[in-house]
C-alpha atoms as a PDB file:
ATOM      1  CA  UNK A   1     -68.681 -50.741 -18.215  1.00  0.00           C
ATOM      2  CA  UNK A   2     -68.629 -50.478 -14.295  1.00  0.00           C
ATOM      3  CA  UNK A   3     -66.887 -46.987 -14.670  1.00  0.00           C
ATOM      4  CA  UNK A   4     -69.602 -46.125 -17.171  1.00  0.00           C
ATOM      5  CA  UNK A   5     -72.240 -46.817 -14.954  1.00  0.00           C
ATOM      6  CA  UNK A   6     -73.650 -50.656 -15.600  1.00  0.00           C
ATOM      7  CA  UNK A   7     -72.576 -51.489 -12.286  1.00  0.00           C
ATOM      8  CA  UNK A   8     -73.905 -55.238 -11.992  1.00  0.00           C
ATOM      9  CA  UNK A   9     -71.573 -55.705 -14.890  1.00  0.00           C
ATOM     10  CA  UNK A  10     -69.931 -59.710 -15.213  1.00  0.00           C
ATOM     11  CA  UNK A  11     -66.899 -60.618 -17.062  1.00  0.00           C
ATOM     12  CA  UNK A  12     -67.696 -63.944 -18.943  1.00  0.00           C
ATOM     13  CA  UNK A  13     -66.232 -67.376 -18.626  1.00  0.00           C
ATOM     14  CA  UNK A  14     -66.236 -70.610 -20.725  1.00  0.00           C
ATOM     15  CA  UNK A  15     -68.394 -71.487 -22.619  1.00  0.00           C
ATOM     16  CA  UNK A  16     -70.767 -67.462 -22.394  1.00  0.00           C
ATOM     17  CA  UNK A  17     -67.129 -66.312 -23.501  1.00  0.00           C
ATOM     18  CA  UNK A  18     -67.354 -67.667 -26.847  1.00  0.00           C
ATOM     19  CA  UNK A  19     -70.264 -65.041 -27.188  1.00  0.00           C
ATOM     20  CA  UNK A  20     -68.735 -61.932 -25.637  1.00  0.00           C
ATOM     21  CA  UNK A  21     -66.538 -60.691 -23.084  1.00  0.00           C
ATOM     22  CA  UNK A  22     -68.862 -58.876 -20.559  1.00  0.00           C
ATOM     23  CA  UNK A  23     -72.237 -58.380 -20.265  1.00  0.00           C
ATOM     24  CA  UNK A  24     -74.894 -56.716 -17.743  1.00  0.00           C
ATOM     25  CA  UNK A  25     -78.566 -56.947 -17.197  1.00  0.00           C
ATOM     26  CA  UNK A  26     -78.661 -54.079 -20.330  1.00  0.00           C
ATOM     27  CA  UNK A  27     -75.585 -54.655 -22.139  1.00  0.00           C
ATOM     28  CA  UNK A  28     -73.203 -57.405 -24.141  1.00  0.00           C
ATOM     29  CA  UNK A  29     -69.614 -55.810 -24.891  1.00  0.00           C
ATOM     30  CA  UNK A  30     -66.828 -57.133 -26.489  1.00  0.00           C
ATOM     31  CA  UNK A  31     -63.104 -55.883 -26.035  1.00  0.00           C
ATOM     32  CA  UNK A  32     -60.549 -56.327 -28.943  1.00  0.00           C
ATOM     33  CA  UNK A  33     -56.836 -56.260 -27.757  1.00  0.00           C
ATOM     34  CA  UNK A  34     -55.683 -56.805 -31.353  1.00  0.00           C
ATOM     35  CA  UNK A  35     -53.310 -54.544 -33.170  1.00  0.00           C
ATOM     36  CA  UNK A  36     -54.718 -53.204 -36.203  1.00  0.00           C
ATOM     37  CA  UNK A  37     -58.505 -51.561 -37.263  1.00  0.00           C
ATOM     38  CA  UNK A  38     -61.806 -53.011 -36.334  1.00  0.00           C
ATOM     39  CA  UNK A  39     -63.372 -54.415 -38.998  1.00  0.00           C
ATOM     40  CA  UNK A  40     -67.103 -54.902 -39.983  1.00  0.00           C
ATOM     41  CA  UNK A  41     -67.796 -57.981 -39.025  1.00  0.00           C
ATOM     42  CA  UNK A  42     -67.192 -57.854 -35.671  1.00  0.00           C
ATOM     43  CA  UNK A  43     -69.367 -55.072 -35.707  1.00  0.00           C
ATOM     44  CA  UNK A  44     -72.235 -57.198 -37.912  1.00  0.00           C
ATOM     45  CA  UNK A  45     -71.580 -60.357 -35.307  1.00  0.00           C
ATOM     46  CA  UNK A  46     -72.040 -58.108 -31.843  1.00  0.00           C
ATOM     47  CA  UNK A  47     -75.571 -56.117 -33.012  1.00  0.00           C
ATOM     48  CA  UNK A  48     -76.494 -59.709 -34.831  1.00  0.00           C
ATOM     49  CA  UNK A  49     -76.149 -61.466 -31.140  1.00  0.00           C
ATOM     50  CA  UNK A  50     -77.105 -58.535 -29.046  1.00  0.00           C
ATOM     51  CA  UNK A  51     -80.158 -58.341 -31.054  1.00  0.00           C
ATOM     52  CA  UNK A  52     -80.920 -61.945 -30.236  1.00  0.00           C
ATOM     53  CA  UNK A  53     -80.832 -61.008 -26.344  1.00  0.00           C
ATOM     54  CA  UNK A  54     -82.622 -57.686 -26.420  1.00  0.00           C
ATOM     55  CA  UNK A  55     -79.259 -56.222 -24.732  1.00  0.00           C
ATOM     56  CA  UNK A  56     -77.743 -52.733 -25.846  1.00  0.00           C
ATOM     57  CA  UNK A  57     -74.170 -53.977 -27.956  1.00  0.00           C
ATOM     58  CA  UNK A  58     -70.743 -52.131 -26.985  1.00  0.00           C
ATOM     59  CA  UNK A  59     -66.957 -53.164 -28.325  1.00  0.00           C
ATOM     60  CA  UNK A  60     -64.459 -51.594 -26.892  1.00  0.00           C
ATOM     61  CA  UNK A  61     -60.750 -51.345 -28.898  1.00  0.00           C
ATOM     62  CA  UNK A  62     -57.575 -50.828 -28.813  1.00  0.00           C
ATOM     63  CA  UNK A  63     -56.782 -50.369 -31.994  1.00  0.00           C
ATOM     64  CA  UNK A  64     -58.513 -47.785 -34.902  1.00  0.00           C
ATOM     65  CA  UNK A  65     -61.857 -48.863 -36.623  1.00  0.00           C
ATOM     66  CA  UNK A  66     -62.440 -49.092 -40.396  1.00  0.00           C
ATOM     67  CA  UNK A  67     -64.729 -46.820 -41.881  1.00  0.00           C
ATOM     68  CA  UNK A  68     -66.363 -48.859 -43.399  1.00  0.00           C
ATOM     69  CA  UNK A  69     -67.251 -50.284 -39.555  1.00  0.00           C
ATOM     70  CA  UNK A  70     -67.777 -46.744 -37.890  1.00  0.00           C
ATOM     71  CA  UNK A  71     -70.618 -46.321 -40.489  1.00  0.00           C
ATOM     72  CA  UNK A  72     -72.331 -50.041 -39.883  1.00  0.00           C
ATOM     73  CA  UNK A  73     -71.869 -49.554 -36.029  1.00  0.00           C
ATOM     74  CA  UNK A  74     -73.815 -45.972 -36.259  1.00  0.00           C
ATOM     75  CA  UNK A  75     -76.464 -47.498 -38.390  1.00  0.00           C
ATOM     76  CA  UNK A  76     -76.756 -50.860 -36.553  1.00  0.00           C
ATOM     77  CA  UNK A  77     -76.556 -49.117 -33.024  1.00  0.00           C
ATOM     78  CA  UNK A  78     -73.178 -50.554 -32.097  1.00  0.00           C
ATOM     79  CA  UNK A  79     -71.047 -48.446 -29.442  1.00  0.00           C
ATOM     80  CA  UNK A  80     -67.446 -48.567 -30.330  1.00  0.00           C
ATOM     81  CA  UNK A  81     -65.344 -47.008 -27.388  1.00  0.00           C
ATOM     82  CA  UNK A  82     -61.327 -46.425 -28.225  1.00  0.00           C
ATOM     83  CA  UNK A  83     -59.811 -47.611 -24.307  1.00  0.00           C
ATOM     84  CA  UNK A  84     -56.160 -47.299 -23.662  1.00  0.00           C
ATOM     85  CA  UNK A  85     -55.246 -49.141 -20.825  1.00  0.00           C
ATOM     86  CA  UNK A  86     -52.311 -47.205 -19.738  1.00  0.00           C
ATOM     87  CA  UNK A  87     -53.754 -44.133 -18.943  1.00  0.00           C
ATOM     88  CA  UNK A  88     -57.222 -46.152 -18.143  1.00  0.00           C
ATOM     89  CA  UNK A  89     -58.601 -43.499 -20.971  1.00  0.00           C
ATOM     90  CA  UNK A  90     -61.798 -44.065 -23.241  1.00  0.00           C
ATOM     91  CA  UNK A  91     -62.885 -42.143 -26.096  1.00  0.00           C
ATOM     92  CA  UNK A  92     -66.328 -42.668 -28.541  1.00  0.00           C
ATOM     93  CA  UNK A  93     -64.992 -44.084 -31.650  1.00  0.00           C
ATOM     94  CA  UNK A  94     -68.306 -43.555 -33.174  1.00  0.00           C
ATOM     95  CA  UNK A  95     -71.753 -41.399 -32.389  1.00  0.00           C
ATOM     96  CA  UNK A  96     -73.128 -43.744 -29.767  1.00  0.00           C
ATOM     97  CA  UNK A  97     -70.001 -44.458 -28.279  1.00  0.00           C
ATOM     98  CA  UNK A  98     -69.415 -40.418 -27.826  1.00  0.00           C
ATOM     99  CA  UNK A  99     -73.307 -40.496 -26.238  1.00  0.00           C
ATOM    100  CA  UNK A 100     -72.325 -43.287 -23.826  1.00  0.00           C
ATOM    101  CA  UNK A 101     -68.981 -41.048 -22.668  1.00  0.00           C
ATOM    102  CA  UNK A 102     -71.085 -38.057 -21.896  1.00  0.00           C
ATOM    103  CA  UNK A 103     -74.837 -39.943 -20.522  1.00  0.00           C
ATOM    104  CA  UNK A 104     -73.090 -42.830 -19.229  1.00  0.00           C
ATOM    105  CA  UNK A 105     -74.566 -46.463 -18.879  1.00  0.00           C
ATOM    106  CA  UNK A 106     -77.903 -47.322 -17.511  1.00  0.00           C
ATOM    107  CA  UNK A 107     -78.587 -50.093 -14.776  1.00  0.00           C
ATOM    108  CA  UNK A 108     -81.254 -51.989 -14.075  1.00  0.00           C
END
């Protein structure tokens, strides 16, 4: 998120990181290390809660993303952003997440 351009951003500790895994004055991401697709509802549970605080909602992943969760992340306004750690790489997994890659983040 710092790279993006939310540079106040905060990785979370016990107990915010039962909610998510960073946030910023603007934004509440999540980052799934799992192998295997993203599924919908983790895409349903991170616009659901970043609804609730008013805050833009990002996951970044690892793996691939379902269809099924592309589509509910475009209509719910979820950014999903493919990293690879590696190469320290990021692609848009999804419409918003491709906007994000080429505007960036904003900052308060």
């Amino acid at each position: 998120m710092i790279y993006l351009g939310a540079v106040e951003t905060v990785a979370t500790r016990d107990p915010a990181r039962q909610l998510c895994d960073l946030y910023s004055s603007l934004y509440l991401a999540w980052v799934d290390n799992r192998r295997g697709n993203l599924d919908v509802d983790a895409v349903e549970t991170a616009a659901r809660l970043a609804a609730s605080d008013g805050r833009q909602a990002l996951i970044f992943v690892r793996g691939g993303v379902r269809p099924v969760a592309q589509q509910q992340a475009d209509a719910l306004g979820v950014a999903i952003l493919w990293y690879h750690a590696v190469d320290a790489t990021l692609a848009g997994a999804n419409r918003l997440g491709l906007k994000i890659l080429a505007s960036g983040l904003v900052s308060r």
